[in-house]
Protein backbone atom coordinates (compact mmCIF):
# COMPACT_ATOMS: atom_id res chain seq x y z
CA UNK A 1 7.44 4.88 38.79
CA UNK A 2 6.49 2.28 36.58
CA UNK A 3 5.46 2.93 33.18
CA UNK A 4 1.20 1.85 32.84
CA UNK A 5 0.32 1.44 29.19
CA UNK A 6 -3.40 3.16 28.77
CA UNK A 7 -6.39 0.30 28.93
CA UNK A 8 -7.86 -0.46 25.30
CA UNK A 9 -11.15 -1.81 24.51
CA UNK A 10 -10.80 -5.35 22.76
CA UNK A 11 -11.87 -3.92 19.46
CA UNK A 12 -8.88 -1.29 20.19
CA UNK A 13 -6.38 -4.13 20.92
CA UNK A 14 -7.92 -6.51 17.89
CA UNK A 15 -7.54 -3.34 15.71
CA UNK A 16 -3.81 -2.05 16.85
CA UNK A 17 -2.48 -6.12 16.83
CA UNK A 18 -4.45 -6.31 13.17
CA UNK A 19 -2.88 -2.68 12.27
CA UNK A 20 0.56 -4.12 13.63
CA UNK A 21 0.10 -7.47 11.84
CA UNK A 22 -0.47 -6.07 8.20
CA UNK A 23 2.29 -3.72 8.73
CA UNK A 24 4.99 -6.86 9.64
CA UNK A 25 3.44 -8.95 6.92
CA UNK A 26 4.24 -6.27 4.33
CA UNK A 27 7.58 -5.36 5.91
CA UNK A 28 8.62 -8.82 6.85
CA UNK A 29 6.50 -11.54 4.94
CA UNK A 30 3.57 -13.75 6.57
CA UNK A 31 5.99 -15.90 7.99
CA UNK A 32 7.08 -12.74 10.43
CA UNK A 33 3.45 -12.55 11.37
CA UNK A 34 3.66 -14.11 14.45
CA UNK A 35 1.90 -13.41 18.24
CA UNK A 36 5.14 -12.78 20.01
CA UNK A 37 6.32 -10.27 17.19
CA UNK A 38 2.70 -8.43 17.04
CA UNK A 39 2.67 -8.06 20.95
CA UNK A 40 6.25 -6.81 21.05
CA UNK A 41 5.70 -4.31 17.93
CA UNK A 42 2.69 -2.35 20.12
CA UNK A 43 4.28 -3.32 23.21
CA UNK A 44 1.77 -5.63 25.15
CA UNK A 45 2.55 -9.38 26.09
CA UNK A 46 2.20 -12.48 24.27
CA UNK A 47 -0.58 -13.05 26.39
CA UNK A 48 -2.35 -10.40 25.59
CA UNK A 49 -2.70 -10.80 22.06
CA UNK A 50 -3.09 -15.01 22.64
CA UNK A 51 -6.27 -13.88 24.16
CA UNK A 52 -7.35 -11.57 21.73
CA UNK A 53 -6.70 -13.87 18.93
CA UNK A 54 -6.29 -17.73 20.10
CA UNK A 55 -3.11 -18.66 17.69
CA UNK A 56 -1.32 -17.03 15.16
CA UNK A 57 -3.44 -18.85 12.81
CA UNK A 58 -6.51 -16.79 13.84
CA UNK A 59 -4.27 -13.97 14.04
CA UNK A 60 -3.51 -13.85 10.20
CA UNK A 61 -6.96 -15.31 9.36
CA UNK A 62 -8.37 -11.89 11.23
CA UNK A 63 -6.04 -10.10 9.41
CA UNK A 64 -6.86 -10.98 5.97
CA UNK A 65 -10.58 -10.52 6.36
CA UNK A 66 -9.38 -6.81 7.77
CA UNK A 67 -7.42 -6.60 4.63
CA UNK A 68 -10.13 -7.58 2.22
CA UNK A 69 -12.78 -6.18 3.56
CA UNK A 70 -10.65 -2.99 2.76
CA UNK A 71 -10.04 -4.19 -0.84
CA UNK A 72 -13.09 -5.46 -1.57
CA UNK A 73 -14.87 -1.97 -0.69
CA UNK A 74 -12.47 -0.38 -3.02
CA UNK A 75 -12.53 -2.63 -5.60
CA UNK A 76 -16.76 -2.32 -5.85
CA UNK A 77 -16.71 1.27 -6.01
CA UNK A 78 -14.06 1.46 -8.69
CA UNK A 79 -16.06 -1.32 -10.81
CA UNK A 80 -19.61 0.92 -10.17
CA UNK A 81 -17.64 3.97 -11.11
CA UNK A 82 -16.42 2.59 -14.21
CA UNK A 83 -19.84 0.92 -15.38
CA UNK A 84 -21.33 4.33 -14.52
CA UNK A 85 -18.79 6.67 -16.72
CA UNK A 86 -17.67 3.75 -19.32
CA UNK A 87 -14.14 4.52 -18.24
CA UNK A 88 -11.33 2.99 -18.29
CA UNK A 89 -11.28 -0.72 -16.71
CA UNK A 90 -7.49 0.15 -15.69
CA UNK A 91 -8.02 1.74 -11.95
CA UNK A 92 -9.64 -1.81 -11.23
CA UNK A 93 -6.72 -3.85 -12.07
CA UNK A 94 -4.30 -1.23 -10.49
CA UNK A 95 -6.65 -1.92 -7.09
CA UNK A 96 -6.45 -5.54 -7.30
CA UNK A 97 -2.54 -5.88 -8.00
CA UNK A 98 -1.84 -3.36 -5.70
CA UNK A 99 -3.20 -5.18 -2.82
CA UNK A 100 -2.19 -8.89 -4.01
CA UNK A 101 1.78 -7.00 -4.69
CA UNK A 102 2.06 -3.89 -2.68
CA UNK A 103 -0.52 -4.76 0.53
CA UNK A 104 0.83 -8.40 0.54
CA UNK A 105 -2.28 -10.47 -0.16
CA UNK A 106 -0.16 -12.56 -2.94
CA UNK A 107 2.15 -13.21 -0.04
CA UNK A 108 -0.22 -13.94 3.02
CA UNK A 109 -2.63 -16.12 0.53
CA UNK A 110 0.98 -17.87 -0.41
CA UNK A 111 1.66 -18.63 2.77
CA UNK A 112 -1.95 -19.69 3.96
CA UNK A 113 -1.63 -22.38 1.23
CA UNK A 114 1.82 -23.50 1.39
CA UNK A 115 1.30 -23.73 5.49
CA UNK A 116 -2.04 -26.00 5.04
CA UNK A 117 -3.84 -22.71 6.93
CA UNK A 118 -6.57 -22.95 4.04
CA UNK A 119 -9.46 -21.91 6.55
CA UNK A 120 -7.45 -18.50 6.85
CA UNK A 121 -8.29 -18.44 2.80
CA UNK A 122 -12.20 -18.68 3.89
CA UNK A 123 -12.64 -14.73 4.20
CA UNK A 124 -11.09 -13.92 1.00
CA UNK A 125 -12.67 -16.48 -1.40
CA UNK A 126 -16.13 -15.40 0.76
CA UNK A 127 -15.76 -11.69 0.09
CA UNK A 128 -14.50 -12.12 -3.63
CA UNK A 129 -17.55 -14.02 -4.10
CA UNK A 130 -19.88 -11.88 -2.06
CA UNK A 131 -19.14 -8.58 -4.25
CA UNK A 132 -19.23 -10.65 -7.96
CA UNK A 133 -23.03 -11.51 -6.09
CA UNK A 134 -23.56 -8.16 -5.09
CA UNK A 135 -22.35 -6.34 -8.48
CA UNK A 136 -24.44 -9.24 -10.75
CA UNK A 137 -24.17 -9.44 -14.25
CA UNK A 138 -23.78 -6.32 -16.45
CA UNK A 139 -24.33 -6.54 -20.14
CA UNK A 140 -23.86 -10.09 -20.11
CA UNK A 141 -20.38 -9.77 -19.06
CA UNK A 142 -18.83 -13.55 -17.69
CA UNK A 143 -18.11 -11.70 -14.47
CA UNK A 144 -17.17 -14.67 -12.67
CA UNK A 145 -14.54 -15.77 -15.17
CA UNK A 146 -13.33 -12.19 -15.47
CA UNK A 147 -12.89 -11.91 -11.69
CA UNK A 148 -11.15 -15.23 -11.43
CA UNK A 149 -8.36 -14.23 -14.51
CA UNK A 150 -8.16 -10.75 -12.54
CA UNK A 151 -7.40 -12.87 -9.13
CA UNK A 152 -5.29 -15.43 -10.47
CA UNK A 153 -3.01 -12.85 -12.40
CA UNK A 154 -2.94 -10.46 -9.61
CA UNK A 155 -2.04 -13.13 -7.42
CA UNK A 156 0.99 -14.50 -9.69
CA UNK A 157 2.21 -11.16 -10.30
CA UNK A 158 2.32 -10.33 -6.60
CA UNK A 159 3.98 -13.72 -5.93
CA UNK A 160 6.67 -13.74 -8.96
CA UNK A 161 5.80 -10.54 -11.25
CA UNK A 162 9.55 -8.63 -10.71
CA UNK A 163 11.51 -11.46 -11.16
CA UNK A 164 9.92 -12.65 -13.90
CA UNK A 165 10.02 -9.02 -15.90
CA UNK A 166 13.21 -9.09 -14.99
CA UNK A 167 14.07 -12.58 -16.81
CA UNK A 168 11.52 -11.56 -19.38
CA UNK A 169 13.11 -8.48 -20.15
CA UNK A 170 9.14 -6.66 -20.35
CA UNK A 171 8.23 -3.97 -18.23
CA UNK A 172 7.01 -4.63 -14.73
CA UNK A 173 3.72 -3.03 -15.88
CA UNK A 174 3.13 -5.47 -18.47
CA UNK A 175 1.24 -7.89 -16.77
CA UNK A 176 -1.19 -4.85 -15.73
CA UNK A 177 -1.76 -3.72 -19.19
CA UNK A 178 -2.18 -6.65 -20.74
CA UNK A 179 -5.01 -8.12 -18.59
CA UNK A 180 -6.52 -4.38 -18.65
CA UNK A 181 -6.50 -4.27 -22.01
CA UNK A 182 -8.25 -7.54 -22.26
CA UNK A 183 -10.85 -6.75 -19.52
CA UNK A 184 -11.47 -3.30 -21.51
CA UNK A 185 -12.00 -5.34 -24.75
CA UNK A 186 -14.87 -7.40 -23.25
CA UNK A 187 -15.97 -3.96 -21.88
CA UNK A 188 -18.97 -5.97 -19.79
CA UNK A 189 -18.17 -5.03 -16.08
């Protein structure tokens, strides 16, 4: 008897390929995140996810706006937390590296640029600049300066932050404490 698979909705396929996508591009790198290895990691047909998706391109560019959209929600909440209670700026920059090192933003972003997929970039740049809109100004705090020397060294780090510990001979939380320490300083989020 042949084996059936059960009939998903296409927001259950988008969602299981997107699912299956993040978890190769963490495991594997972005350049693993391809159609023929999502479809054969939740066992459906290149077909399939072609028409769910239209190209790998799409494919990744679907998953990052999953991804951020994720971040993004978390990030917000920790930064109204921490303007509410005047805590410590700290669980903010742990968010942010942990999804540019750990979730594999640093790499996918990498790869976007290095691959000339910029419009893939679109829904990350959109929702980091959505949420500075949406959490404004707070005592006069330069958010969109602070956000963009929170990005940029979450970003490196993710892309080259072992390695260059490592050479440096620092800690591999360094890089976290130092720009929390000088976000905390400003203490304007």
């Amino acid at each position: 008897m042949p084996h059936t698979r059960p009939r998903l909705s296409t927001e259950e396929m988008r969602l299981l390929a997107l699912e299956a996508a993040r978890t190769i591009l963490i495991d594997e790198g972005p350049q693993s995140v391809t159609l023929m290895a999502v479809a054969k990691r939740i066992s459906r047909t290149h077909a399939n996810v072609l028409h769910h998706f239209g190209s790998a391109g799409e494919l990744r560019r679907a998953m990052a706006e999953m991804m951020v959209k994720r971040v993004i929600a978390e990030i917000g909440e920790a930064v109204v937390r921490q303007r509410q209670t005047e805590g410590d700026i700290r669980e903010v920059v742990d968010i942010t590296f942990d999804a540019f090192e750990k979730q594999g933003m640093a790499a996918l972003m990498s790869w976007m640029i290095l691959s000339r997929e910029h419009e893939g970039l679109t829904p990350i740049l959109d929702a980091v600049h959505n949420l500075v809109e949406e959490l404004g100004e707070h005592r006069g705090a330069p958010l969109r300066q602070i956000t963009q020397m929170l990005v940029l060294t979450a970003l490196g780090e993710g892309m080259i932050g072992g390695p260059i510990a490592k050479a440096l001979e620092v800690s591999r939380d360094t890089a976290r404490a130092t720009i929390a320490h000088q976000l905390q300083s400003m203490r304007g989020w």
